[in-house]
PDB file of N, CA and C in Angstrom:
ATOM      1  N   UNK A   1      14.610 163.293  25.798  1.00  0.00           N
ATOM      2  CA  UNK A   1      15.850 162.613  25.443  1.00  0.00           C
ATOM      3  C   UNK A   1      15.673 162.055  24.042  1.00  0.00           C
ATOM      4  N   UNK A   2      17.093 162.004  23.335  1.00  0.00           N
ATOM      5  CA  UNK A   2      16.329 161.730  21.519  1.00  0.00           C
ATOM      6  C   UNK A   2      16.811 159.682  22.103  1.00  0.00           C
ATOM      7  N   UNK A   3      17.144 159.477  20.408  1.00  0.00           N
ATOM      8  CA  UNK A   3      17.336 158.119  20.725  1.00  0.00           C
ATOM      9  C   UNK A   3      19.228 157.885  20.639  1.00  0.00           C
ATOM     10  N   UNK A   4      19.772 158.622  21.092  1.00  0.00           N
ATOM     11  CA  UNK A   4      21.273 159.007  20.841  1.00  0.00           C
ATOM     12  C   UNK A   4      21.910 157.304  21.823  1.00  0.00           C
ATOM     13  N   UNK A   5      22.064 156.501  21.371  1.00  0.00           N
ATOM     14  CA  UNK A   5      22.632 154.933  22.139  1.00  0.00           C
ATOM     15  C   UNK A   5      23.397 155.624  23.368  1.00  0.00           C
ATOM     16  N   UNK A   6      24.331 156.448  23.132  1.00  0.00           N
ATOM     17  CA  UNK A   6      25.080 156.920  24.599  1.00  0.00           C
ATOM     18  C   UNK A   6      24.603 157.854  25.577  1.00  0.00           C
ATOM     19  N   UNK A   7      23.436 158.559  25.052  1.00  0.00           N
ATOM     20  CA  UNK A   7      22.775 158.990  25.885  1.00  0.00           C
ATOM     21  C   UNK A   7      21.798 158.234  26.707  1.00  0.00           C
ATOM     22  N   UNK A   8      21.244 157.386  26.023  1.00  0.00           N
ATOM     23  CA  UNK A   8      20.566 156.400  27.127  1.00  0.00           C
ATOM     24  C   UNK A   8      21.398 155.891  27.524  1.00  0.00           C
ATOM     25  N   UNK A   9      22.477 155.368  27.699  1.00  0.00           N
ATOM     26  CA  UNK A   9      23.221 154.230  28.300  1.00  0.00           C
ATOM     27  C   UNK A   9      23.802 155.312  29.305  1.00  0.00           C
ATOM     28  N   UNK A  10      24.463 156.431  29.300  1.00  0.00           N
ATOM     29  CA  UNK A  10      24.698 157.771  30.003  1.00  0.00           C
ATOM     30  C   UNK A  10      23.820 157.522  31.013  1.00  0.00           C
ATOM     31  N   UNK A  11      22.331 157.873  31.153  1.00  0.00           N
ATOM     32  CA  UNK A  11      21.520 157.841  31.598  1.00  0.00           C
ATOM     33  C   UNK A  11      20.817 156.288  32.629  1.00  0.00           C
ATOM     34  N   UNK A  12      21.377 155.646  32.239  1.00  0.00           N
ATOM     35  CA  UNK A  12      20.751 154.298  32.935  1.00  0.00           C
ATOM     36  C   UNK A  12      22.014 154.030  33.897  1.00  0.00           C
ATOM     37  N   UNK A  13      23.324 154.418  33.662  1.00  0.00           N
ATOM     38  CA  UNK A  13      24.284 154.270  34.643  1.00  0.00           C
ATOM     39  C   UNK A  13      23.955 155.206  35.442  1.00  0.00           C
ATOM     40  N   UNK A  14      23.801 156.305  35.425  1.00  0.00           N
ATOM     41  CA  UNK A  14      23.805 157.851  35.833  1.00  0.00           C
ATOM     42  C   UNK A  14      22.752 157.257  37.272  1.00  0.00           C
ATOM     43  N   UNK A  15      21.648 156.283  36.912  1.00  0.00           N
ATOM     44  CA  UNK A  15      20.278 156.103  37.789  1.00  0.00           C
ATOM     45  C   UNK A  15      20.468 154.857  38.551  1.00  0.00           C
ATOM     46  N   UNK A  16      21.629 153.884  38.213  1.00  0.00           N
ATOM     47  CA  UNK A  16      21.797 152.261  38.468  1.00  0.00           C
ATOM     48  C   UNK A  16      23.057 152.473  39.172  1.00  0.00           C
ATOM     49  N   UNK A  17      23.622 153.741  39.940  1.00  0.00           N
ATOM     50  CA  UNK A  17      25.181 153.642  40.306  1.00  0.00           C
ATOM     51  C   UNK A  17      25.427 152.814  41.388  1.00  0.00           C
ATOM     52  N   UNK A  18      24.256 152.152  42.395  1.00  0.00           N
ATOM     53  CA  UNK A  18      24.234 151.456  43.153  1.00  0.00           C
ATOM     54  C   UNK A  18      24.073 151.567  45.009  1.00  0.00           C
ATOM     55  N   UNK A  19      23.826 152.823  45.050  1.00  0.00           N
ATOM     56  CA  UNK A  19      23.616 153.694  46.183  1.00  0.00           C
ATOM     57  C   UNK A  19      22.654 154.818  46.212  1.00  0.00           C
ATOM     58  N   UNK A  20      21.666 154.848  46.962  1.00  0.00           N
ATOM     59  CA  UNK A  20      20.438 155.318  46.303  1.00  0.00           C
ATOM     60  C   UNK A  20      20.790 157.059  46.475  1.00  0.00           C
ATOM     61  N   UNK A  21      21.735 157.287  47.127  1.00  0.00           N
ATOM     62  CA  UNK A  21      22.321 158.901  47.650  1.00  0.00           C
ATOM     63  C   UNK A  21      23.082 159.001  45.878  1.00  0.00           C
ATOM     64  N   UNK A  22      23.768 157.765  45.280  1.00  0.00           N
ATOM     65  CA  UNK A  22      24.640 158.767  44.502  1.00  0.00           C
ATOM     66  C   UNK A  22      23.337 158.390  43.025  1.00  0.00           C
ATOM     67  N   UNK A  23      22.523 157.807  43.274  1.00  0.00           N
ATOM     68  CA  UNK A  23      21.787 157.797  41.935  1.00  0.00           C
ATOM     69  C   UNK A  23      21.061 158.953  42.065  1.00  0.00           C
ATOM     70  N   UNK A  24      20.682 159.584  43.310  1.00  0.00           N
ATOM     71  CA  UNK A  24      19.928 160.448  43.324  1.00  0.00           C
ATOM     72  C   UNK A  24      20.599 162.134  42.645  1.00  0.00           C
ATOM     73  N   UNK A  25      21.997 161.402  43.396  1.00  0.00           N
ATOM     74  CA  UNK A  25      23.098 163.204  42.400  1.00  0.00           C
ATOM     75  C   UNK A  25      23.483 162.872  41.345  1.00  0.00           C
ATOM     76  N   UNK A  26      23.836 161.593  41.138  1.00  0.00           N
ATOM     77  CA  UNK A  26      24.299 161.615  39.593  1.00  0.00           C
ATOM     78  C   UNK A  26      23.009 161.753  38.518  1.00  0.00           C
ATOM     79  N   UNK A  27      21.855 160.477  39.045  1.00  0.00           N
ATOM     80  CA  UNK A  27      21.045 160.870  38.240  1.00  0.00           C
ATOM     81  C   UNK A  27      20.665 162.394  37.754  1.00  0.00           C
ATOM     82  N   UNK A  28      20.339 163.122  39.142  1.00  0.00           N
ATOM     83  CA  UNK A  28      19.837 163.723  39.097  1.00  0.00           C
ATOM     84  C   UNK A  28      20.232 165.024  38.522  1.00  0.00           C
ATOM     85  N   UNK A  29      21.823 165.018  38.341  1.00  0.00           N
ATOM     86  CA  UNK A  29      22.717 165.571  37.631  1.00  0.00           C
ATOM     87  C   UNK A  29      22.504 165.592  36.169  1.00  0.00           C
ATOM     88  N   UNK A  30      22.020 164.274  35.644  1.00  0.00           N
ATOM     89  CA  UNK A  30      22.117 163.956  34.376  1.00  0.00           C
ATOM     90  C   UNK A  30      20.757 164.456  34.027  1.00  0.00           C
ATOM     91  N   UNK A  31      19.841 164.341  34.612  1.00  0.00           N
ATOM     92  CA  UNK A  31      18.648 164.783  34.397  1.00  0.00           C
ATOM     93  C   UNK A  31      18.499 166.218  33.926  1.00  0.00           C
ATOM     94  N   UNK A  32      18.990 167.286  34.653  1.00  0.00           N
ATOM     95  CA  UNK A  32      19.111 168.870  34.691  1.00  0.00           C
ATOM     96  C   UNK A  32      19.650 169.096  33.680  1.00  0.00           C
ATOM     97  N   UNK A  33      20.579 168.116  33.272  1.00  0.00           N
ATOM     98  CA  UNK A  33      22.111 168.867  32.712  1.00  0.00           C
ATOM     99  C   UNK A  33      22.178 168.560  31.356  1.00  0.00           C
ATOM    100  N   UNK A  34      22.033 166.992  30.919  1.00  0.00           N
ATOM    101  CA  UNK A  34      22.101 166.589  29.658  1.00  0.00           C
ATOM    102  C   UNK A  34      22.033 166.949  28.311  1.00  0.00           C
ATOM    103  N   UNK A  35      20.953 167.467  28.467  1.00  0.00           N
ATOM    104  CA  UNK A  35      20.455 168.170  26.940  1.00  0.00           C
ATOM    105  C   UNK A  35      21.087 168.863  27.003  1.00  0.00           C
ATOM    106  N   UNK A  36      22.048 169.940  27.359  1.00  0.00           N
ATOM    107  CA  UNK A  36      22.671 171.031  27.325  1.00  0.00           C
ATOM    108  C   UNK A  36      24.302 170.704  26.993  1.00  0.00           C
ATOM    109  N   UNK A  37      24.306 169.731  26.997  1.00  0.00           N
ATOM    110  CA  UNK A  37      26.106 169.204  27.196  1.00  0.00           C
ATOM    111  C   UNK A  37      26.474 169.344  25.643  1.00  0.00           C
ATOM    112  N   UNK A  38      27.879 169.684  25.308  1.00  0.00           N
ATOM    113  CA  UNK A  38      28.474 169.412  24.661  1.00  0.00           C
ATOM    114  C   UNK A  38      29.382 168.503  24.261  1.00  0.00           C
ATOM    115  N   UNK A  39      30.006 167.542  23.139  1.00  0.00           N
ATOM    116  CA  UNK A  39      30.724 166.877  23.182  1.00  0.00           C
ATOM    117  C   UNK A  39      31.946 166.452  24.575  1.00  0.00           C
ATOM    118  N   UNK A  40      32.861 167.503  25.320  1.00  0.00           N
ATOM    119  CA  UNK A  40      33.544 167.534  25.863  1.00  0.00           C
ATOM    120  C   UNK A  40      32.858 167.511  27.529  1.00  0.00           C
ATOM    121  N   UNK A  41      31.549 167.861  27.105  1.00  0.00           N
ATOM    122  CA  UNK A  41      30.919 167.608  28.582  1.00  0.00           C
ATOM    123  C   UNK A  41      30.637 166.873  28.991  1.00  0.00           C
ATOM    124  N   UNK A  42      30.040 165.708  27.585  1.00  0.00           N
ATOM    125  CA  UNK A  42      30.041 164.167  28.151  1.00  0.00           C
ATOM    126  C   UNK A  42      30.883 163.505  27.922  1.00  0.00           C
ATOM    127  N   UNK A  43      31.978 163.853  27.378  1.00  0.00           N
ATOM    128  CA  UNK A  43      32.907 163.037  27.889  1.00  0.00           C
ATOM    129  C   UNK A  43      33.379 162.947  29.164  1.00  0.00           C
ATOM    130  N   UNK A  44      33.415 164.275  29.795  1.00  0.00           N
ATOM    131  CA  UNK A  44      33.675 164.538  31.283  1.00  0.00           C
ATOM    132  C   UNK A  44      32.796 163.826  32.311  1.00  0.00           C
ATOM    133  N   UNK A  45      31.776 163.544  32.106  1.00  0.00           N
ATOM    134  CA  UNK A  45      30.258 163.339  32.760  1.00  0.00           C
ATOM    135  C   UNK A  45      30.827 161.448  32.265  1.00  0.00           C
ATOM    136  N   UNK A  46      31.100 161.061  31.670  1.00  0.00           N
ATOM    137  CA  UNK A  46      31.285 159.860  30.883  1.00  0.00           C
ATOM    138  C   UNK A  46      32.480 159.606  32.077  1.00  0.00           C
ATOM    139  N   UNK A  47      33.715 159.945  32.271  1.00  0.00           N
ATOM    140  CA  UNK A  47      34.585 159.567  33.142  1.00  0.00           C
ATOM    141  C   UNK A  47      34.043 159.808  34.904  1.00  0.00           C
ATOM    142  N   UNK A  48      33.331 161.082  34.794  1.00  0.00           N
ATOM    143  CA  UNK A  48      33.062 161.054  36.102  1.00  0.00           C
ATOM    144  C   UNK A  48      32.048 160.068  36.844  1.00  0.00           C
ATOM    145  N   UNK A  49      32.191 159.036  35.709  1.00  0.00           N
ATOM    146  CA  UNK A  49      31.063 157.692  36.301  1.00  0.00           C
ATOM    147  C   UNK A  49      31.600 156.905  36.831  1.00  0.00           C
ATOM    148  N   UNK A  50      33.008 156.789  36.270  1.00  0.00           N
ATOM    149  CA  UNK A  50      33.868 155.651  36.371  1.00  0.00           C
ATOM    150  C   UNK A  50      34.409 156.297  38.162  1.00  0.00           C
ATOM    151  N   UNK A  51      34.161 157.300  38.774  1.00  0.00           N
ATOM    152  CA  UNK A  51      34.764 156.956  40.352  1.00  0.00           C
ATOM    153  C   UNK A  51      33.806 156.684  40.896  1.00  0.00           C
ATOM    154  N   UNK A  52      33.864 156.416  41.982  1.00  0.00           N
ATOM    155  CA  UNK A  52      33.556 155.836  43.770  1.00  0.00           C
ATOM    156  C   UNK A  52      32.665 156.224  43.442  1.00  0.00           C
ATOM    157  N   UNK A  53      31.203 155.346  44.221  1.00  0.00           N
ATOM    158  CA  UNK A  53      30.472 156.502  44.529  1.00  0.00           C
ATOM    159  C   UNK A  53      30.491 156.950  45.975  1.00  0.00           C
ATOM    160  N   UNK A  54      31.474 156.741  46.811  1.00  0.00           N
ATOM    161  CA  UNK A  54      31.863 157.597  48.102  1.00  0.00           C
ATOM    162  C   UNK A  54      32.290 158.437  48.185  1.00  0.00           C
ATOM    163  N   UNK A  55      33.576 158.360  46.730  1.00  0.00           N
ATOM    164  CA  UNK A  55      34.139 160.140  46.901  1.00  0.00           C
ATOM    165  C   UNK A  55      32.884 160.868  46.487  1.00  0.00           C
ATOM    166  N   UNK A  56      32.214 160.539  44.831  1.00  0.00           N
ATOM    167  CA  UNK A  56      31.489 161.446  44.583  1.00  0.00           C
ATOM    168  C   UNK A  56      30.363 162.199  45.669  1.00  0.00           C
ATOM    169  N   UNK A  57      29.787 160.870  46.591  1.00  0.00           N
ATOM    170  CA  UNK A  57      29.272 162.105  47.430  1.00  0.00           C
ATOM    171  C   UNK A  57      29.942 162.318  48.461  1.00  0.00           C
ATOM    172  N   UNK A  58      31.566 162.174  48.693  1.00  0.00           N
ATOM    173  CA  UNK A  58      32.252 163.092  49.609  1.00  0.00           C
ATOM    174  C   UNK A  58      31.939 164.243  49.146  1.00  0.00           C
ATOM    175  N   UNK A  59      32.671 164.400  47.500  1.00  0.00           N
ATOM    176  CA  UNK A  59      32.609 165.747  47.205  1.00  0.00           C
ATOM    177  C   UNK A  59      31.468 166.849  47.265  1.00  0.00           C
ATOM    178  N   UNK A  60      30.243 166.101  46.952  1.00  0.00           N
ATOM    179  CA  UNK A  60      29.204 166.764  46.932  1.00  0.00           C
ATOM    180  C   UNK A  60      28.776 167.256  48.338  1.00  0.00           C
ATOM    181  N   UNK A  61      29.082 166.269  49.281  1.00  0.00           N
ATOM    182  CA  UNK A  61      28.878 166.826  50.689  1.00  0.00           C
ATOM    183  C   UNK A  61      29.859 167.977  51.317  1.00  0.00           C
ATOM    184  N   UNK A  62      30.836 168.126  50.630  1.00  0.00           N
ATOM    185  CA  UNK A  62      32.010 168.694  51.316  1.00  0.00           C
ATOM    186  C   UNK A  62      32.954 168.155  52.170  1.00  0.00           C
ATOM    187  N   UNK A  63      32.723 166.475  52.258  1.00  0.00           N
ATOM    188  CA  UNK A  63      33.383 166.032  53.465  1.00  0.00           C
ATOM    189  C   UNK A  63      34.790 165.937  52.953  1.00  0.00           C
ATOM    190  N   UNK A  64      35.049 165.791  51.641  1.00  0.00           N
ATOM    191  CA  UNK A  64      36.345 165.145  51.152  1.00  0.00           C
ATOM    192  C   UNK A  64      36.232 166.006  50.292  1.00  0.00           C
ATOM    193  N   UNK A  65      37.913 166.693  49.849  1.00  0.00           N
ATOM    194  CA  UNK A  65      38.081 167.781  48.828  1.00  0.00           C
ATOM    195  C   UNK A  65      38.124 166.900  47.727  1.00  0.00           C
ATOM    196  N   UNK A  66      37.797 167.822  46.623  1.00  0.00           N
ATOM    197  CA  UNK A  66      37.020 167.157  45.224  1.00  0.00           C
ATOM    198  C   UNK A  66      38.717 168.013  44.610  1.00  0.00           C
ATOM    199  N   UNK A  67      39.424 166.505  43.622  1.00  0.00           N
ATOM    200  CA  UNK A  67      40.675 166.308  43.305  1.00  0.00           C
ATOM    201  C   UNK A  67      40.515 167.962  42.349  1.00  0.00           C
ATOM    202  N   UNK A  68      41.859 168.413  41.751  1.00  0.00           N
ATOM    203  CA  UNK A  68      42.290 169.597  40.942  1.00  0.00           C
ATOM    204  C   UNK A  68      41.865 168.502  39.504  1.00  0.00           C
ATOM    205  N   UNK A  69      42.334 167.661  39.145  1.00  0.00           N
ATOM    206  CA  UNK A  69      41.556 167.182  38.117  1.00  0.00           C
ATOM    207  C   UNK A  69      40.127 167.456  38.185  1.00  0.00           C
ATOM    208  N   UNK A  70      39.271 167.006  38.527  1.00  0.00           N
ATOM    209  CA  UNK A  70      37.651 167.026  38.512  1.00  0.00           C
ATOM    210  C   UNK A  70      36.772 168.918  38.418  1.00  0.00           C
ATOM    211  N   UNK A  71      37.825 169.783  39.079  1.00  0.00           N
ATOM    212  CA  UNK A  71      37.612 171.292  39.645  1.00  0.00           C
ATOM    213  C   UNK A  71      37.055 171.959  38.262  1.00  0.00           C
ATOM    214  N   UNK A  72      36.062 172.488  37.815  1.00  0.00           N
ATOM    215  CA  UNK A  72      35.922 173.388  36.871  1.00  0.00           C
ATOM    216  C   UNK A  72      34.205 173.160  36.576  1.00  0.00           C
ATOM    217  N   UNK A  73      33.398 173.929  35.425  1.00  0.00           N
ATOM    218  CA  UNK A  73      32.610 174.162  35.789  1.00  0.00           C
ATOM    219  C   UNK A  73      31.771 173.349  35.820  1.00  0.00           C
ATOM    220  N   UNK A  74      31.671 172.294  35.182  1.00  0.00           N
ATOM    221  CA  UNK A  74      30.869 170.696  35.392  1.00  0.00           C
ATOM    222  C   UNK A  74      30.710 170.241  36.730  1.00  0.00           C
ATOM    223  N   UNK A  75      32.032 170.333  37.763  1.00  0.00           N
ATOM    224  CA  UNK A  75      31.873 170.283  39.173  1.00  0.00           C
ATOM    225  C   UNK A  75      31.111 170.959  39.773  1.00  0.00           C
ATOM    226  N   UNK A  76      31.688 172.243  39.252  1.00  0.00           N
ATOM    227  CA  UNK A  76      30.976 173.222  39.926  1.00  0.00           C
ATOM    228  C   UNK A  76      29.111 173.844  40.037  1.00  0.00           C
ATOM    229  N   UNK A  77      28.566 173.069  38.394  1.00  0.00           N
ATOM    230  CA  UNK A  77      26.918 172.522  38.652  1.00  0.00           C
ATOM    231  C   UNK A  77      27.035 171.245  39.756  1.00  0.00           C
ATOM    232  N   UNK A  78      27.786 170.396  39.366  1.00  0.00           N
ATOM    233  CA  UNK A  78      27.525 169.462  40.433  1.00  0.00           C
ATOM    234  C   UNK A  78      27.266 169.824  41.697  1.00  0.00           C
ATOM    235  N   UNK A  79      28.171 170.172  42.157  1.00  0.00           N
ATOM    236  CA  UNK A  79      28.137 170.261  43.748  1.00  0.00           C
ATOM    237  C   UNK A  79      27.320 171.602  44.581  1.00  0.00           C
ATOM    238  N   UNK A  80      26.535 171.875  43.275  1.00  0.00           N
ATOM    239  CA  UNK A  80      25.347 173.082  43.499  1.00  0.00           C
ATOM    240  C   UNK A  80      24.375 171.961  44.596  1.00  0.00           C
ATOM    241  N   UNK A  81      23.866 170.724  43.747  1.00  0.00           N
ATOM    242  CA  UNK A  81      23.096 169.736  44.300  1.00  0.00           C
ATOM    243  C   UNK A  81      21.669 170.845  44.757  1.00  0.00           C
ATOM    244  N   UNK A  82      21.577 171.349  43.335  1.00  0.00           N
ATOM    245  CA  UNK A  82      19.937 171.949  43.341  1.00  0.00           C
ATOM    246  C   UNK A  82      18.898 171.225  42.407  1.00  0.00           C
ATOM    247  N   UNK A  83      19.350 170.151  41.706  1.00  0.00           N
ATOM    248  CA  UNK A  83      18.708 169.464  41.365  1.00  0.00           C
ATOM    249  C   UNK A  83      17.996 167.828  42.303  1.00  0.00           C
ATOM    250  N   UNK A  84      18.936 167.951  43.204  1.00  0.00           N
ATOM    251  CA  UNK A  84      18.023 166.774  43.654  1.00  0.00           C
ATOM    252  C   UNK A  84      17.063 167.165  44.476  1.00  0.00           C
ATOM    253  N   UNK A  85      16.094 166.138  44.044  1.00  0.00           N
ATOM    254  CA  UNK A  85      14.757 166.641  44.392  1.00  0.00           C
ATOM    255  C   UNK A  85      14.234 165.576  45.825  1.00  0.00           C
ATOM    256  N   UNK A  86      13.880 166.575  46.618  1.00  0.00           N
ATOM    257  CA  UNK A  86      14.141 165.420  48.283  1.00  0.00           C
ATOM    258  C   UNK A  86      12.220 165.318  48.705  1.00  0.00           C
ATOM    259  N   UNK A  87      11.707 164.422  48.532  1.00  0.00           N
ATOM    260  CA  UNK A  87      10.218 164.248  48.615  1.00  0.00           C
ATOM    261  C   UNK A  87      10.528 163.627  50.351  1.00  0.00           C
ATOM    262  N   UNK A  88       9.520 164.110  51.023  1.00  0.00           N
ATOM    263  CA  UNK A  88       8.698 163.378  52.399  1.00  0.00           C
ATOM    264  C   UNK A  88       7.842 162.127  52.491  1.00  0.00           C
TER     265      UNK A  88
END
């Protein structure tokens, strides 16, 4: 990670969302994904902080359909959920 102010701050919400299920997808989202983003990706990634973290892991679970706003391919890494990493 360089020293980019919104990328760490990206990153410390992404891990602090307050539920150890959605720090584990969001973080863990941000982790995989970050370096690769483009302007418009974090902005997307930037709003998709600001919901629930119940819908977000509705959506990720499948329990609750994930809105036509949110649908495209940023979701669509998301709700891969091959990045979280599940230790014993």
């Amino acid at each position: 990670m360089n020293d980019d102010p919104l990328m760490r701050r990206l990153k410390f919400r992404a891990w602090h969302r307050g539920t150890r299920e959605s720090d584990y997808a969001v973080g863990g989202f941000f982790e995989r994904y970050h370096a690769e983003w483009n302007a418009e990706e974090i902005a997307w990634f930037e709003r998709f902080m600001d919901e629930q973290d119940a819908d977000i892991i509705g959506w990720a679970l499948g329990t609750i359909p994930v809105p036509d706003e949110w649908k495209g391919p940023m979701m669509d890494k998301f709700l891969k959920l091959d990045f979280v990493k599940i230790e014993n």
